[in-house]
C-alpha atoms as a PDB file:
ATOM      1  CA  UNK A   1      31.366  -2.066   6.299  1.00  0.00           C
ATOM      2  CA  UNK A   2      28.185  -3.636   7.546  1.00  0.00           C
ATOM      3  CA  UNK A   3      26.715  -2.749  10.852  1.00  0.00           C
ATOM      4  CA  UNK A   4      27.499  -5.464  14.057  1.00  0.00           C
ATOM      5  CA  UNK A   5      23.317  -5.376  14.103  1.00  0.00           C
ATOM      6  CA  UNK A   6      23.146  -6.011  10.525  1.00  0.00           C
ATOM      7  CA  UNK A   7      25.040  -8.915  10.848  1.00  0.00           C
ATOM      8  CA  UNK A   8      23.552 -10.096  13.979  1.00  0.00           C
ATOM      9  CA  UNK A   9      20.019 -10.463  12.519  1.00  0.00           C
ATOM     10  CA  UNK A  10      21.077 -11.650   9.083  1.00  0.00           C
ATOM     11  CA  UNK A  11      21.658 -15.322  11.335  1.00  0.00           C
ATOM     12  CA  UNK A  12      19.525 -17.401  12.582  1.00  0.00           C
ATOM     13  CA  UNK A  13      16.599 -15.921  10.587  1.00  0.00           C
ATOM     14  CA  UNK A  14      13.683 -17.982   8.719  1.00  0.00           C
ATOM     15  CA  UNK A  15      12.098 -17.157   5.626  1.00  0.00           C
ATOM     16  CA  UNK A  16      10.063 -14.592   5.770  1.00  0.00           C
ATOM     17  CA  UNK A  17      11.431 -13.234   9.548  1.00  0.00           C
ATOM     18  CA  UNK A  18      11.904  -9.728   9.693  1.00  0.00           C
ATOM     19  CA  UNK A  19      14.494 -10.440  12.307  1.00  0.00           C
ATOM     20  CA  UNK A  20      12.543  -8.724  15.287  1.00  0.00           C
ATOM     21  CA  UNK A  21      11.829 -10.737  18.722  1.00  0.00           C
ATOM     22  CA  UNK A  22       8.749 -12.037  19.501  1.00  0.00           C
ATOM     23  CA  UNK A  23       6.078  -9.225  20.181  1.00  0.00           C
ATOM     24  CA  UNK A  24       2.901 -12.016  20.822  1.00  0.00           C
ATOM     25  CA  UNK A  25       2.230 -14.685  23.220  1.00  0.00           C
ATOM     26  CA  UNK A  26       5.694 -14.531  24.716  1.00  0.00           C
ATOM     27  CA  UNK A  27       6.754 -16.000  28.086  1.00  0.00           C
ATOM     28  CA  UNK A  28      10.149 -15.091  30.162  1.00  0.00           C
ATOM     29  CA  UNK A  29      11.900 -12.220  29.772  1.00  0.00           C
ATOM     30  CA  UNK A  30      10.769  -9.633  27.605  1.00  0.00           C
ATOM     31  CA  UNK A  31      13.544  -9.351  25.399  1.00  0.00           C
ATOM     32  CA  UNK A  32      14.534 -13.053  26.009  1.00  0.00           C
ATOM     33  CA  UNK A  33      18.103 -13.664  25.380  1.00  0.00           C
ATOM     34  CA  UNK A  34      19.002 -10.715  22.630  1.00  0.00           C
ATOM     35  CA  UNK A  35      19.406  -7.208  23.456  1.00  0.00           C
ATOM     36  CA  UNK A  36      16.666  -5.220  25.643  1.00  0.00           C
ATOM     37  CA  UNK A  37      17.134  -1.816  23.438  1.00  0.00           C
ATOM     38  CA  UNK A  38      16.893  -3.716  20.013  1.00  0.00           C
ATOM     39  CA  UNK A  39      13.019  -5.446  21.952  1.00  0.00           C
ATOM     40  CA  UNK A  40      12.573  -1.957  23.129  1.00  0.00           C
ATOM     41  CA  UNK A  41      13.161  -0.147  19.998  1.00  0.00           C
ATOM     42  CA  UNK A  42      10.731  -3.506  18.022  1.00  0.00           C
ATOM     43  CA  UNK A  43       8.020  -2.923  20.137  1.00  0.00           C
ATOM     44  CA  UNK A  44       7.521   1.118  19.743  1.00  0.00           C
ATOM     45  CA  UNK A  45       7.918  -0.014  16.089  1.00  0.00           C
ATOM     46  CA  UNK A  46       5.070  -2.620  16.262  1.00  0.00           C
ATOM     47  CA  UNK A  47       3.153   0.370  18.649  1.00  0.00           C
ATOM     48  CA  UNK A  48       3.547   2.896  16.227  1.00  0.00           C
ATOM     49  CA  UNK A  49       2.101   0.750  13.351  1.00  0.00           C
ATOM     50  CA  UNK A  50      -0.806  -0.281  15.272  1.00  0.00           C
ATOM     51  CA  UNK A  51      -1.755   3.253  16.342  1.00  0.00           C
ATOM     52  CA  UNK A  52      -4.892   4.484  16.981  1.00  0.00           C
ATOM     53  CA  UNK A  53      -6.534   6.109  13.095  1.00  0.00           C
ATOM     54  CA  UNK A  54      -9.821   8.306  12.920  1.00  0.00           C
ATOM     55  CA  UNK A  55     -12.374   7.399  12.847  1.00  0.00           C
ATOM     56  CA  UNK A  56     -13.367   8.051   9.387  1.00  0.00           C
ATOM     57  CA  UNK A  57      -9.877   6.128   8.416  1.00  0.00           C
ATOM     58  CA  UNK A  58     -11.218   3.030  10.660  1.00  0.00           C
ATOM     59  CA  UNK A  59     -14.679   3.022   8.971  1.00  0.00           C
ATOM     60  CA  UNK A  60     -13.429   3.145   5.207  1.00  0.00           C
ATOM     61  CA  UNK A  61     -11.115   0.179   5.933  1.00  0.00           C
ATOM     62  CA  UNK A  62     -13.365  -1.848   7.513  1.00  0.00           C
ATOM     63  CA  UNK A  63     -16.059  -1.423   4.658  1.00  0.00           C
ATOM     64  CA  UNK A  64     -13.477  -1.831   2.286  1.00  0.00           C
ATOM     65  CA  UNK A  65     -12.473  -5.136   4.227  1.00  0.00           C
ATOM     66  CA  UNK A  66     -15.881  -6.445   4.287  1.00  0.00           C
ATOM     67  CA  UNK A  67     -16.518  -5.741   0.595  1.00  0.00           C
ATOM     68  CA  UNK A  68     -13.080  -7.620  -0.016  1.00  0.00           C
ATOM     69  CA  UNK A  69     -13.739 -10.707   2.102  1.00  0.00           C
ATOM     70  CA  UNK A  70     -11.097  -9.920   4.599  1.00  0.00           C
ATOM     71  CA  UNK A  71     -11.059  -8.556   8.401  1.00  0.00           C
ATOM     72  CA  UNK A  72     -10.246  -5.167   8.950  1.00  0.00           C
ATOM     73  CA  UNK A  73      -6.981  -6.404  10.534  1.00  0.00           C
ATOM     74  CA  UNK A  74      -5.901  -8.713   7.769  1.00  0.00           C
ATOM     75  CA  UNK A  75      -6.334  -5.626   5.177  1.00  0.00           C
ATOM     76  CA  UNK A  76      -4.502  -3.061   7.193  1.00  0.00           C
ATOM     77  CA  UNK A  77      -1.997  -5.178   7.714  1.00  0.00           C
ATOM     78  CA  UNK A  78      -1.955  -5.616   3.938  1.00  0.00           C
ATOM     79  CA  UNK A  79      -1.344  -1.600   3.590  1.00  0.00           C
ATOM     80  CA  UNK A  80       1.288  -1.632   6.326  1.00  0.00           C
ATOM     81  CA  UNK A  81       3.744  -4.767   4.887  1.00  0.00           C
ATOM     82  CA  UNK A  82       3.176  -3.554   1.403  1.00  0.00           C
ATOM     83  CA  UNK A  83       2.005  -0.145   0.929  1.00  0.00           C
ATOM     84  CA  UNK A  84      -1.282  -0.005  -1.201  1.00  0.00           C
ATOM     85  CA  UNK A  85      -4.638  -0.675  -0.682  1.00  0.00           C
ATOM     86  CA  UNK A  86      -6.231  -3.933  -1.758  1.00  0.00           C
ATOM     87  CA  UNK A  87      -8.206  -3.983  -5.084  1.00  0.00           C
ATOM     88  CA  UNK A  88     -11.272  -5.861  -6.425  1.00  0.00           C
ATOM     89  CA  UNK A  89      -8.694  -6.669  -9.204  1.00  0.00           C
ATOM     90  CA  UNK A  90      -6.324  -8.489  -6.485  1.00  0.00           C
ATOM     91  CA  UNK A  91      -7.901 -11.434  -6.544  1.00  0.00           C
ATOM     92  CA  UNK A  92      -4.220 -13.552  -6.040  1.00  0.00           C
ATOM     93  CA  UNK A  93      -3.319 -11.506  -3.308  1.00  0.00           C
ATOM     94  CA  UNK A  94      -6.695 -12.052  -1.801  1.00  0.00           C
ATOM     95  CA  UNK A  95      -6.983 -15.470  -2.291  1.00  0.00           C
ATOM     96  CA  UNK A  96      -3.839 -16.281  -0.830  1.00  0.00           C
ATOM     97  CA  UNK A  97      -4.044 -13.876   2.158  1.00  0.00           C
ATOM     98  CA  UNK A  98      -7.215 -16.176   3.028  1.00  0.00           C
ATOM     99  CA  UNK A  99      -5.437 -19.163   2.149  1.00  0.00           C
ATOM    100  CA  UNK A 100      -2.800 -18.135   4.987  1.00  0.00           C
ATOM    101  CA  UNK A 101      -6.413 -17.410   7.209  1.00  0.00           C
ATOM    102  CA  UNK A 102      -7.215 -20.720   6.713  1.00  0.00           C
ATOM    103  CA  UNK A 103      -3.504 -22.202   7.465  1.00  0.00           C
ATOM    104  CA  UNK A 104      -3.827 -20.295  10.385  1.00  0.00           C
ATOM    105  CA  UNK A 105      -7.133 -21.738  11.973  1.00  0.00           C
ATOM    106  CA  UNK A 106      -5.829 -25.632  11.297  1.00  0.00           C
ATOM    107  CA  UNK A 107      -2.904 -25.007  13.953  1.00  0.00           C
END
């Protein structure tokens, strides 16, 4: 039997929406009309991603960023939605991640 949460968030959701509430640029309530402890239990998720790394960690992404094109946010963003680290030999992924940059600038 599928959980009430499960089917809850399977509505109402676009293509390519994880189903979580807004985390960015949101007005009124924090949690909005849905349920405070799902927001509360989203945003210690989106937290714990964004989490402070060493140093060490921090420089080796950025160079690797730089080298790729990319900003250090847009390729660790890349390891946390899909689990690897970017390659020379990814050009696709590359291209379209700045494809999406672009998109995103045009708003």
């Amino acid at each position: 039997m599928a959980s009430p949460l499960a089917s809850r968030n399977v509505r109402n959701k676009a293509l390519g929406h994880n189903g979580g509430p807004a985390l960015d640029d949101y007005l009124g309530p924090p949690w909005g009309k849905g349920d405070a402890h799902l927001f509360l239990h989203w945003k210690r998720a989106h937290r714990d991603a964004w989490r402070k790394v060493s140093a060490d960690v921090m420089r080796f992404r950025m160079d690797k960023a730089d080298r790729l094109g990319l900003t250090y946010e847009e390729y660790t963003l890349e390891i946390l939605e899909r689990g690897r680290h970017l390659q020379i030999e990814d050009e696709v992924r590359i291209a379209e991640i700045k494809a999406a940059r672009r998109k995103r600038r045009r708003r």
